[in-house]
PDB file of N, CA and C in Angstrom:
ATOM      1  N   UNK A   1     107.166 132.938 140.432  1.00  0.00           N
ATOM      2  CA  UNK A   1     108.614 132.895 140.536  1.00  0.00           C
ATOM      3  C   UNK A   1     109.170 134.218 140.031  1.00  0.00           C
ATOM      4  N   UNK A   2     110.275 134.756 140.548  1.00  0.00           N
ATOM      5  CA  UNK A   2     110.315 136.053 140.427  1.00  0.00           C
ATOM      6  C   UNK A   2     111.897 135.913 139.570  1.00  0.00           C
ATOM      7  N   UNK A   3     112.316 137.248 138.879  1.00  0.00           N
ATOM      8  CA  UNK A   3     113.142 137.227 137.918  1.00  0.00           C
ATOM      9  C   UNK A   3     114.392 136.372 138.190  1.00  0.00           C
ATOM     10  N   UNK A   4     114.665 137.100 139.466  1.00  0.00           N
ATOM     11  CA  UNK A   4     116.089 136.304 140.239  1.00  0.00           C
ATOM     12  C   UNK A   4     115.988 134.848 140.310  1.00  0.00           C
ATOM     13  N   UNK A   5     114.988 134.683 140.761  1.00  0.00           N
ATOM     14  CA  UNK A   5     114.739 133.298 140.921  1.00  0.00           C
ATOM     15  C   UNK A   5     115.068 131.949 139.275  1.00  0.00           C
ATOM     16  N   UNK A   6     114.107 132.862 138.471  1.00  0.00           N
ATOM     17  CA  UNK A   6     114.557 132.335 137.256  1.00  0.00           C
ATOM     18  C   UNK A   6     115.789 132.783 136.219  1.00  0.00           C
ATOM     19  N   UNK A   7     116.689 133.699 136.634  1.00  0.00           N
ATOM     20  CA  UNK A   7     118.029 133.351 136.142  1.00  0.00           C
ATOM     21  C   UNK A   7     118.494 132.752 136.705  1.00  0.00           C
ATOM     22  N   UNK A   8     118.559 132.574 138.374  1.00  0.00           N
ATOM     23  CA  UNK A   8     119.758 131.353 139.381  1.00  0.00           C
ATOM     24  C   UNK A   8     119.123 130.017 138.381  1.00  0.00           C
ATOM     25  N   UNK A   9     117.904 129.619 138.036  1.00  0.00           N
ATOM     26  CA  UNK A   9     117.279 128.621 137.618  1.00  0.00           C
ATOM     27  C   UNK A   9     117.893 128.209 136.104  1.00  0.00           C
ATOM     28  N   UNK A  10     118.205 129.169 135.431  1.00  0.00           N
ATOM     29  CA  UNK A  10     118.323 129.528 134.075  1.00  0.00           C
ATOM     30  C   UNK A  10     120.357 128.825 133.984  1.00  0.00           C
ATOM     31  N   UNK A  11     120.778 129.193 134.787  1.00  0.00           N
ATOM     32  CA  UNK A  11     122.199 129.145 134.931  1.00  0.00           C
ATOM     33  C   UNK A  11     122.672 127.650 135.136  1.00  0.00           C
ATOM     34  N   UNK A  12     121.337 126.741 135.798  1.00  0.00           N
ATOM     35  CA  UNK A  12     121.813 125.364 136.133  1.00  0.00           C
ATOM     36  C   UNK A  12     121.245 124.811 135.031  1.00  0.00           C
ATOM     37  N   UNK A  13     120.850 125.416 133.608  1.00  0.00           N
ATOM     38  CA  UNK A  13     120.197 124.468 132.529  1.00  0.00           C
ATOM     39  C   UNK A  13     121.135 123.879 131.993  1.00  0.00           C
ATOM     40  N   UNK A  14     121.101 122.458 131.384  1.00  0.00           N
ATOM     41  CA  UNK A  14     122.358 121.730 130.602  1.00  0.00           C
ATOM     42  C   UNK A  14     121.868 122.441 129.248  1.00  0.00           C
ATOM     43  N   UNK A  15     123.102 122.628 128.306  1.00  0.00           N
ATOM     44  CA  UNK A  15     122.750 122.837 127.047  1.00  0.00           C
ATOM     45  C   UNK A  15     123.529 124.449 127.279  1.00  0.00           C
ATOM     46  N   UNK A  16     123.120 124.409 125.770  1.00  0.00           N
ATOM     47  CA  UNK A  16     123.325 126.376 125.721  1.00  0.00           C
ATOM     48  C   UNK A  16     122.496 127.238 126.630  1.00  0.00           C
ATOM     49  N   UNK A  17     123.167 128.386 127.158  1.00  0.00           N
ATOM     50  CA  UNK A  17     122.526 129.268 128.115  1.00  0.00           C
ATOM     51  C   UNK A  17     123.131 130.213 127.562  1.00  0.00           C
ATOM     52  N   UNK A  18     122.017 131.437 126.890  1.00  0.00           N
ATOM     53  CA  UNK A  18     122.701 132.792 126.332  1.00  0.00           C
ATOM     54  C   UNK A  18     121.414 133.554 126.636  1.00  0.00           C
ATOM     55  N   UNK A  19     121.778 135.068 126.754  1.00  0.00           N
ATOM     56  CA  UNK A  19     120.803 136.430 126.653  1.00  0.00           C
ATOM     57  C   UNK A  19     119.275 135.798 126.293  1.00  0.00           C
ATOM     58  N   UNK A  20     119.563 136.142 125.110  1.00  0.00           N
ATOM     59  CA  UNK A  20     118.233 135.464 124.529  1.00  0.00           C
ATOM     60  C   UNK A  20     117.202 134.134 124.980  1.00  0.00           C
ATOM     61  N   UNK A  21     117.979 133.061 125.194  1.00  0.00           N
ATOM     62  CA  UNK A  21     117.436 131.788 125.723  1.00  0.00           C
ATOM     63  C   UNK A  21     116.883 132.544 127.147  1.00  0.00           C
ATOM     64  N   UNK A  22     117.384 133.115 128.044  1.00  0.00           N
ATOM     65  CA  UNK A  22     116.986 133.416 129.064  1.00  0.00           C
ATOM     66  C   UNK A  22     115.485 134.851 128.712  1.00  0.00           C
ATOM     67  N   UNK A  23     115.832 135.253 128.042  1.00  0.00           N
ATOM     68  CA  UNK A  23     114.441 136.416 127.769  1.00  0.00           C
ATOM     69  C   UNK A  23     113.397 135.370 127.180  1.00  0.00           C
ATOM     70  N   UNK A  24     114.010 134.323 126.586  1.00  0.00           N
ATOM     71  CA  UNK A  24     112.529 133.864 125.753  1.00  0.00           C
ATOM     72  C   UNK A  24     111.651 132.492 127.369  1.00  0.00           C
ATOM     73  N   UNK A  25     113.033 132.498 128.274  1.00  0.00           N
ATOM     74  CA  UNK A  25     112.239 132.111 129.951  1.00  0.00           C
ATOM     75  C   UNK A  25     111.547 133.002 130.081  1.00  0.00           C
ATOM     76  N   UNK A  26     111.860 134.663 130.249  1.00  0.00           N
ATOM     77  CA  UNK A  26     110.802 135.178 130.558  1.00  0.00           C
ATOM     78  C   UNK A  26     109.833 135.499 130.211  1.00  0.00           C
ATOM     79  N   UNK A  27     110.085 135.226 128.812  1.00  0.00           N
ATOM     80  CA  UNK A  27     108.251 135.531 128.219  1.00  0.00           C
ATOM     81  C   UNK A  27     107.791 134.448 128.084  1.00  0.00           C
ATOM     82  N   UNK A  28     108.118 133.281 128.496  1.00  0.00           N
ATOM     83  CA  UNK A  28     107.117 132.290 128.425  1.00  0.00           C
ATOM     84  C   UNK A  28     106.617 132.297 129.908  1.00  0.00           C
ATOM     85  N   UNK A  29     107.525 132.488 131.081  1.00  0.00           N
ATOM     86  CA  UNK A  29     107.057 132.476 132.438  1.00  0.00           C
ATOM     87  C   UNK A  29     106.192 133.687 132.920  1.00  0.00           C
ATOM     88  N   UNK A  30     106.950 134.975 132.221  1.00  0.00           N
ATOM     89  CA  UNK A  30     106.373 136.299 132.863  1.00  0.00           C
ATOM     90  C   UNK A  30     104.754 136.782 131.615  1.00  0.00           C
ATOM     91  N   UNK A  31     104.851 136.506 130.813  1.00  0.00           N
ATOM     92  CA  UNK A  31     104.171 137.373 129.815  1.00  0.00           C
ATOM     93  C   UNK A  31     102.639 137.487 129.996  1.00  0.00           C
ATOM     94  N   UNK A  32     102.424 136.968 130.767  1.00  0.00           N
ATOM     95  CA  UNK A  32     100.843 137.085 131.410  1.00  0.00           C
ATOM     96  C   UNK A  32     101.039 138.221 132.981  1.00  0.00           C
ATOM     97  N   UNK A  33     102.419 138.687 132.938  1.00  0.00           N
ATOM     98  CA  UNK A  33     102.448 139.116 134.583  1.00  0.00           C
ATOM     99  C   UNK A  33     101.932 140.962 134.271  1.00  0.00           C
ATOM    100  N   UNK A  34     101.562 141.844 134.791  1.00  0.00           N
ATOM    101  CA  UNK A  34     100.298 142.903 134.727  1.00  0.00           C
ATOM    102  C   UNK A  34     101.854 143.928 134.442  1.00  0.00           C
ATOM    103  N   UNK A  35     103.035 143.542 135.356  1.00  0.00           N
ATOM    104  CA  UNK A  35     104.094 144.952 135.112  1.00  0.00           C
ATOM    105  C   UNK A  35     105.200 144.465 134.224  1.00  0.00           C
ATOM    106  N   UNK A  36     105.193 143.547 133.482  1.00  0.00           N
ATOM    107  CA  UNK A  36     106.284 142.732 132.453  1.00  0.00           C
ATOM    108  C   UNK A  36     105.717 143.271 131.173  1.00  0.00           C
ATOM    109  N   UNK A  37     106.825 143.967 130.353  1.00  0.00           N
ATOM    110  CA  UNK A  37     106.348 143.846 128.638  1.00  0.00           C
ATOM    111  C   UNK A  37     107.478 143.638 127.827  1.00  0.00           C
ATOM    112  N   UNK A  38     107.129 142.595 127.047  1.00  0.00           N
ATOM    113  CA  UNK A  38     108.504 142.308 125.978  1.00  0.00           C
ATOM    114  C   UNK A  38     107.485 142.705 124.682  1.00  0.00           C
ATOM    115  N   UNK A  39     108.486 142.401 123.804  1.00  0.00           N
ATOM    116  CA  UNK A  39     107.861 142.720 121.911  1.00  0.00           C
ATOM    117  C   UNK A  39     107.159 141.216 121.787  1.00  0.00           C
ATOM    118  N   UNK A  40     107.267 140.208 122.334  1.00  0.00           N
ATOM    119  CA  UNK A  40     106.206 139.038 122.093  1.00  0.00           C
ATOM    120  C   UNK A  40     104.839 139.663 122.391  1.00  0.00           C
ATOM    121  N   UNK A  41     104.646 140.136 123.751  1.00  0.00           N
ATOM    122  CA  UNK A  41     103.177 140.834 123.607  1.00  0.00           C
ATOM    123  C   UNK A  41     102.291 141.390 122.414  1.00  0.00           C
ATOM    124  N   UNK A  42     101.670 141.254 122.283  1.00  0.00           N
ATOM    125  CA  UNK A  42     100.718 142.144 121.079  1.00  0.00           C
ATOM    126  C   UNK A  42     101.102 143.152 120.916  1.00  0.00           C
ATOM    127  N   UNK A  43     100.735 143.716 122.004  1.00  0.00           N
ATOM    128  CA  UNK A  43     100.274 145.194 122.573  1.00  0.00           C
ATOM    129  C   UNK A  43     101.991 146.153 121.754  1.00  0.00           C
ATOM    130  N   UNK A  44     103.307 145.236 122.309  1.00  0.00           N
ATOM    131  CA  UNK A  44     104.359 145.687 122.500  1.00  0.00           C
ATOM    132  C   UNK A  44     105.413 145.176 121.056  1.00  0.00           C
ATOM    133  N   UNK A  45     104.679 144.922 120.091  1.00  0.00           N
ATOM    134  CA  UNK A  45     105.381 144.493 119.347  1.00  0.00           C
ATOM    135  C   UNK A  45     105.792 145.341 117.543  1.00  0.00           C
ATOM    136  N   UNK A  46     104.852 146.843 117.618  1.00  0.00           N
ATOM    137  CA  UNK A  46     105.527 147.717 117.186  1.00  0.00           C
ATOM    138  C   UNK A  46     106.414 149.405 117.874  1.00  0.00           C
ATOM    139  N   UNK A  47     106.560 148.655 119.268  1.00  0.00           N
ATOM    140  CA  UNK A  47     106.908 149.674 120.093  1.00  0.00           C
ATOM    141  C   UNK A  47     108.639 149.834 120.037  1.00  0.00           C
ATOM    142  N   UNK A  48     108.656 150.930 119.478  1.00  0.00           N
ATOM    143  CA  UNK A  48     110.010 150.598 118.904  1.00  0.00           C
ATOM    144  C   UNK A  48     110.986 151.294 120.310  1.00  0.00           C
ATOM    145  N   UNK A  49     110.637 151.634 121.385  1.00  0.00           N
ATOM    146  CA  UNK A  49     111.428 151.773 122.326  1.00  0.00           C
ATOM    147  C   UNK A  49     111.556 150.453 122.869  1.00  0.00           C
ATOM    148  N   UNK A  50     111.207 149.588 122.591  1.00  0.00           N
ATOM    149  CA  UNK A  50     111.729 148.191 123.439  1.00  0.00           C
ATOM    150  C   UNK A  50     112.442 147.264 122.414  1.00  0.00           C
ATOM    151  N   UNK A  51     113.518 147.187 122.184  1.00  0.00           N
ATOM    152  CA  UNK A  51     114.148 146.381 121.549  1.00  0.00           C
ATOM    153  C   UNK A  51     113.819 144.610 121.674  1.00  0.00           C
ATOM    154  N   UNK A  52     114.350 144.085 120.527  1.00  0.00           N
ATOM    155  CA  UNK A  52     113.699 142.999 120.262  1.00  0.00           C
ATOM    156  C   UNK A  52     114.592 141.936 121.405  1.00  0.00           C
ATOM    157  N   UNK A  53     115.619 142.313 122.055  1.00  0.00           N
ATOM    158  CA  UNK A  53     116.492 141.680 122.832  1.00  0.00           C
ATOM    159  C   UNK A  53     116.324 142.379 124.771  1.00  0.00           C
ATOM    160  N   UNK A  54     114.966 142.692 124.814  1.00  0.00           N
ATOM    161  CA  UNK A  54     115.015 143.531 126.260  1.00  0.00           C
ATOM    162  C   UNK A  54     113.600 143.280 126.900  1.00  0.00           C
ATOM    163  N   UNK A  55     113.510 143.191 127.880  1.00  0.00           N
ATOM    164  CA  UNK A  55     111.978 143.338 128.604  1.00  0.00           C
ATOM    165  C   UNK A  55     111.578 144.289 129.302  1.00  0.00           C
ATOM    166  N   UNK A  56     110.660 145.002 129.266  1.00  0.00           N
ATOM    167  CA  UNK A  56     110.452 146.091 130.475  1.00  0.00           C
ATOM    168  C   UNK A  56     109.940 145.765 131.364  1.00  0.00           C
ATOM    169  N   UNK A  57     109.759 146.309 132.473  1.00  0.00           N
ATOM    170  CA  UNK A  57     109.040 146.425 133.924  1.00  0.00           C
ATOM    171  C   UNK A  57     108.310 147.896 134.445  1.00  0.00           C
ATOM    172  N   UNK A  58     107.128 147.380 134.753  1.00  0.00           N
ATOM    173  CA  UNK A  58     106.577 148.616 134.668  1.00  0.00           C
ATOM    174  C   UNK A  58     106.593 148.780 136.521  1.00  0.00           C
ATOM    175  N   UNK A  59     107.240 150.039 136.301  1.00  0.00           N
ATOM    176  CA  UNK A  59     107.737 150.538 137.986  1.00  0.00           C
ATOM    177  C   UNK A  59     107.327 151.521 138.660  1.00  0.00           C
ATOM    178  N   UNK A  60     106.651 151.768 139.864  1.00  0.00           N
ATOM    179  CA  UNK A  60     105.844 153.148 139.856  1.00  0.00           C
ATOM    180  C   UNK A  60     106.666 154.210 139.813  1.00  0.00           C
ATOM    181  N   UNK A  61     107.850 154.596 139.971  1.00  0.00           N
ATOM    182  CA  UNK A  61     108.601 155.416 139.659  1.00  0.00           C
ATOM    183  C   UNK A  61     108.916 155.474 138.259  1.00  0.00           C
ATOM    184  N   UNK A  62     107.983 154.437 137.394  1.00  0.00           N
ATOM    185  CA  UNK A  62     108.722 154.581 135.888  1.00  0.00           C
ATOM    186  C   UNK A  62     108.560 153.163 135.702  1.00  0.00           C
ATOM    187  N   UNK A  63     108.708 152.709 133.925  1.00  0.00           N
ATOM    188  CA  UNK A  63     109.425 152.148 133.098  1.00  0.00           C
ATOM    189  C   UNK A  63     110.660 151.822 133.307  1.00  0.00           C
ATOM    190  N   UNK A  64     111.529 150.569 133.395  1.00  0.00           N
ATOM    191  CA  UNK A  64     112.831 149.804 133.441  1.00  0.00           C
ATOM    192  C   UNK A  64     112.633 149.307 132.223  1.00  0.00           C
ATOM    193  N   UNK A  65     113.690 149.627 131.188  1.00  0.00           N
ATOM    194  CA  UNK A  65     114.057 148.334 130.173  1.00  0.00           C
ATOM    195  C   UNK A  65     115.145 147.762 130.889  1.00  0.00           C
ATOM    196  N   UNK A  66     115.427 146.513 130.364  1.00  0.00           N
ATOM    197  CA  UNK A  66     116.437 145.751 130.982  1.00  0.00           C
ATOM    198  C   UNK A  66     116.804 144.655 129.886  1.00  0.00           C
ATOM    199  N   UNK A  67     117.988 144.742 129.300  1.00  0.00           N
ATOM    200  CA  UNK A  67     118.499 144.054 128.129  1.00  0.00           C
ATOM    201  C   UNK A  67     119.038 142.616 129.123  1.00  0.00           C
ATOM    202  N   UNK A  68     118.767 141.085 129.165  1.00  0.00           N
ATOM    203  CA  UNK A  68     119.577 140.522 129.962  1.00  0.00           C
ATOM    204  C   UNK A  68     121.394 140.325 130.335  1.00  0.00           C
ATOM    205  N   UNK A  69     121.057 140.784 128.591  1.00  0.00           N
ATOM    206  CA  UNK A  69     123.075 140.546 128.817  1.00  0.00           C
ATOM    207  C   UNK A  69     123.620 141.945 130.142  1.00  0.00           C
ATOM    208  N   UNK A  70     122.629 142.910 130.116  1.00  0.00           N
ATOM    209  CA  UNK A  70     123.354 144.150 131.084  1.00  0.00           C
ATOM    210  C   UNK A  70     123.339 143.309 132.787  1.00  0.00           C
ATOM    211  N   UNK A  71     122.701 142.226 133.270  1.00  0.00           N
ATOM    212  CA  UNK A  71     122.051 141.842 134.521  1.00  0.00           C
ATOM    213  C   UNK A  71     122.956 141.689 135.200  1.00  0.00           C
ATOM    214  N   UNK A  72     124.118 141.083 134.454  1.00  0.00           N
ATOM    215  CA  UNK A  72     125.011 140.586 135.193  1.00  0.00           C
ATOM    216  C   UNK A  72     126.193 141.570 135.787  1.00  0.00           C
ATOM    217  N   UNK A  73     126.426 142.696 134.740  1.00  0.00           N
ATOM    218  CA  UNK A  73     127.483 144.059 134.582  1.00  0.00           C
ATOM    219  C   UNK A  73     126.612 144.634 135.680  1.00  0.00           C
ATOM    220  N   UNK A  74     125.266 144.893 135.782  1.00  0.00           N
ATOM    221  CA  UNK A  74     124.693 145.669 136.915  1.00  0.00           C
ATOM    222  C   UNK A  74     125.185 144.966 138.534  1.00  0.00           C
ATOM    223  N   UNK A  75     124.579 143.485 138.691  1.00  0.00           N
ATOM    224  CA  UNK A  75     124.972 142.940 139.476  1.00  0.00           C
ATOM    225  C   UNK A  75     126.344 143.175 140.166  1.00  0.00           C
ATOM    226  N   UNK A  76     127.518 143.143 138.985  1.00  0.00           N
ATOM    227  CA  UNK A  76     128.605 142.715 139.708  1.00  0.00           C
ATOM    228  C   UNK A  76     128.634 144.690 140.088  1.00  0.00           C
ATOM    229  N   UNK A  77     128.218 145.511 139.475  1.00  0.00           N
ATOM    230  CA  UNK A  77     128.620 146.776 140.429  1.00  0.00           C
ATOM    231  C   UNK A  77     127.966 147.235 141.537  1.00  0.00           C
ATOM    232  N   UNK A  78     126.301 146.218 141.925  1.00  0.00           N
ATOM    233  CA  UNK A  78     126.495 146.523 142.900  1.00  0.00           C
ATOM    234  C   UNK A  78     126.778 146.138 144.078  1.00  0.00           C
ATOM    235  N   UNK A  79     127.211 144.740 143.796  1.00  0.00           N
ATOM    236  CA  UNK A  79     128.331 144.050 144.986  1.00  0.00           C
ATOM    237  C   UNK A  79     129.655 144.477 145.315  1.00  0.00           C
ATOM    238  N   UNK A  80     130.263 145.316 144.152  1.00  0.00           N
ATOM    239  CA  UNK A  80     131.354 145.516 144.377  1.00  0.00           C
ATOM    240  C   UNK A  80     131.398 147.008 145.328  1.00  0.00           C
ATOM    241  N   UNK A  81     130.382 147.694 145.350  1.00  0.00           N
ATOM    242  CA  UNK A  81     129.702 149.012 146.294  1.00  0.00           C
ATOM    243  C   UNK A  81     129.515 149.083 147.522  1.00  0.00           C
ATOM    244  N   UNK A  82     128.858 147.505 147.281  1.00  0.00           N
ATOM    245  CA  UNK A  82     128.052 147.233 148.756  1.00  0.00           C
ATOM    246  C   UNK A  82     129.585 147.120 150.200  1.00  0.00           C
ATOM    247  N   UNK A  83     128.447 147.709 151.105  1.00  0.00           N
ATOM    248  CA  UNK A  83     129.034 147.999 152.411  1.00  0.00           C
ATOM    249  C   UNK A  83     129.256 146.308 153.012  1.00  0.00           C
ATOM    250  N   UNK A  84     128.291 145.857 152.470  1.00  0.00           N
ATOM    251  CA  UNK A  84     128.502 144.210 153.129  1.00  0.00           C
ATOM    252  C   UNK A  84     130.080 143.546 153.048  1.00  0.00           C
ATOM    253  N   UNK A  85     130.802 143.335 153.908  1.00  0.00           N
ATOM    254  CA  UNK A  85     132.280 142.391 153.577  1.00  0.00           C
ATOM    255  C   UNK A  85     132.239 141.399 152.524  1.00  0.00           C
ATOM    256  N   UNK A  86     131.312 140.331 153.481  1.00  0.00           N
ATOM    257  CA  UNK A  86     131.137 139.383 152.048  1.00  0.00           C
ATOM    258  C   UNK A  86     130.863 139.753 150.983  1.00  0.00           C
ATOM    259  N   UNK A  87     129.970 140.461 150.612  1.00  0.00           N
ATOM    260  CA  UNK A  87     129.666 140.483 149.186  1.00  0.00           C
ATOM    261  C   UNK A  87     130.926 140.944 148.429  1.00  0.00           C
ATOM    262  N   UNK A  88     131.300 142.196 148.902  1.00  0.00           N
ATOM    263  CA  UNK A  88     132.486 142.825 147.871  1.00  0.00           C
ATOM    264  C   UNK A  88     133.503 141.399 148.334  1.00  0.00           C
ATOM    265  N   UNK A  89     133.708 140.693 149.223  1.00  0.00           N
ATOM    266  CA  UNK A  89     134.882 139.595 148.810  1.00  0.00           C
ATOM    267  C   UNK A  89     134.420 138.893 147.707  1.00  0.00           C
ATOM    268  N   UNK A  90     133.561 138.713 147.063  1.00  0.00           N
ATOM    269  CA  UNK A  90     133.157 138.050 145.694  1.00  0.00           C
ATOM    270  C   UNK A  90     133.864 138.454 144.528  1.00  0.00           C
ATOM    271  N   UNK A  91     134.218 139.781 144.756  1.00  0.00           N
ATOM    272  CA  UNK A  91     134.807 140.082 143.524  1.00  0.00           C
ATOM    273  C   UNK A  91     136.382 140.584 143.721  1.00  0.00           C
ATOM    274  N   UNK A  92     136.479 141.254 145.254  1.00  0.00           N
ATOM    275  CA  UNK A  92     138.081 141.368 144.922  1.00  0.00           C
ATOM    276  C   UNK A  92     138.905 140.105 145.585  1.00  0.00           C
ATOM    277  N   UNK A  93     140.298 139.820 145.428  1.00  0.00           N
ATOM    278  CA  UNK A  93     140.838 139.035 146.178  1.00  0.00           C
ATOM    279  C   UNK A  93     142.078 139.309 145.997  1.00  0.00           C
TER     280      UNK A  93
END
């Protein structure tokens, strides 16, 4: 199941849904995956470029950190960009 997949998933949970609750989905779902590293890992847990609130992705163009609270601020700019009609009607009206 891939990231997107488990925040749309993450969003229909009853109960509290915050940053954190959703990173500690991904390290219980992703943390065996070969290009995912959070500070739960061993490996990643005196690596002080990854904050204790972020996961990386290892990308062949590079390293992505990705804090979850930013997912959504990224998202909405790049719908609001996109050439697609619909999409940018999501956000203006």
């Amino acid at each position: 199941m891939g990231i997107l997949a488990l925040l749309d998933e993450h969003c229909l949970m009853p109960g509290p849904v915050t940053d954190l609750t959703f990173l500690d989905k991904l390290n219980t779902m992703c943390l065996k995956h070969p290009h995912y590293e959070s500070r739960k890992l061993k490996k990643n847990q005196n690596d002080r470029s990854l904050p204790h609130d972020a996961f990386r992705l290892k990308h062949y163009a590079g390293n992505v950190r990705i804090k979850p609270k930013t997912i959504k601020i990224e998202f909405i700019k790049l719908f609001t960009i996109s050439k697609v009609k619909v999409e940018t009607s999501f956000f203006y009206q």
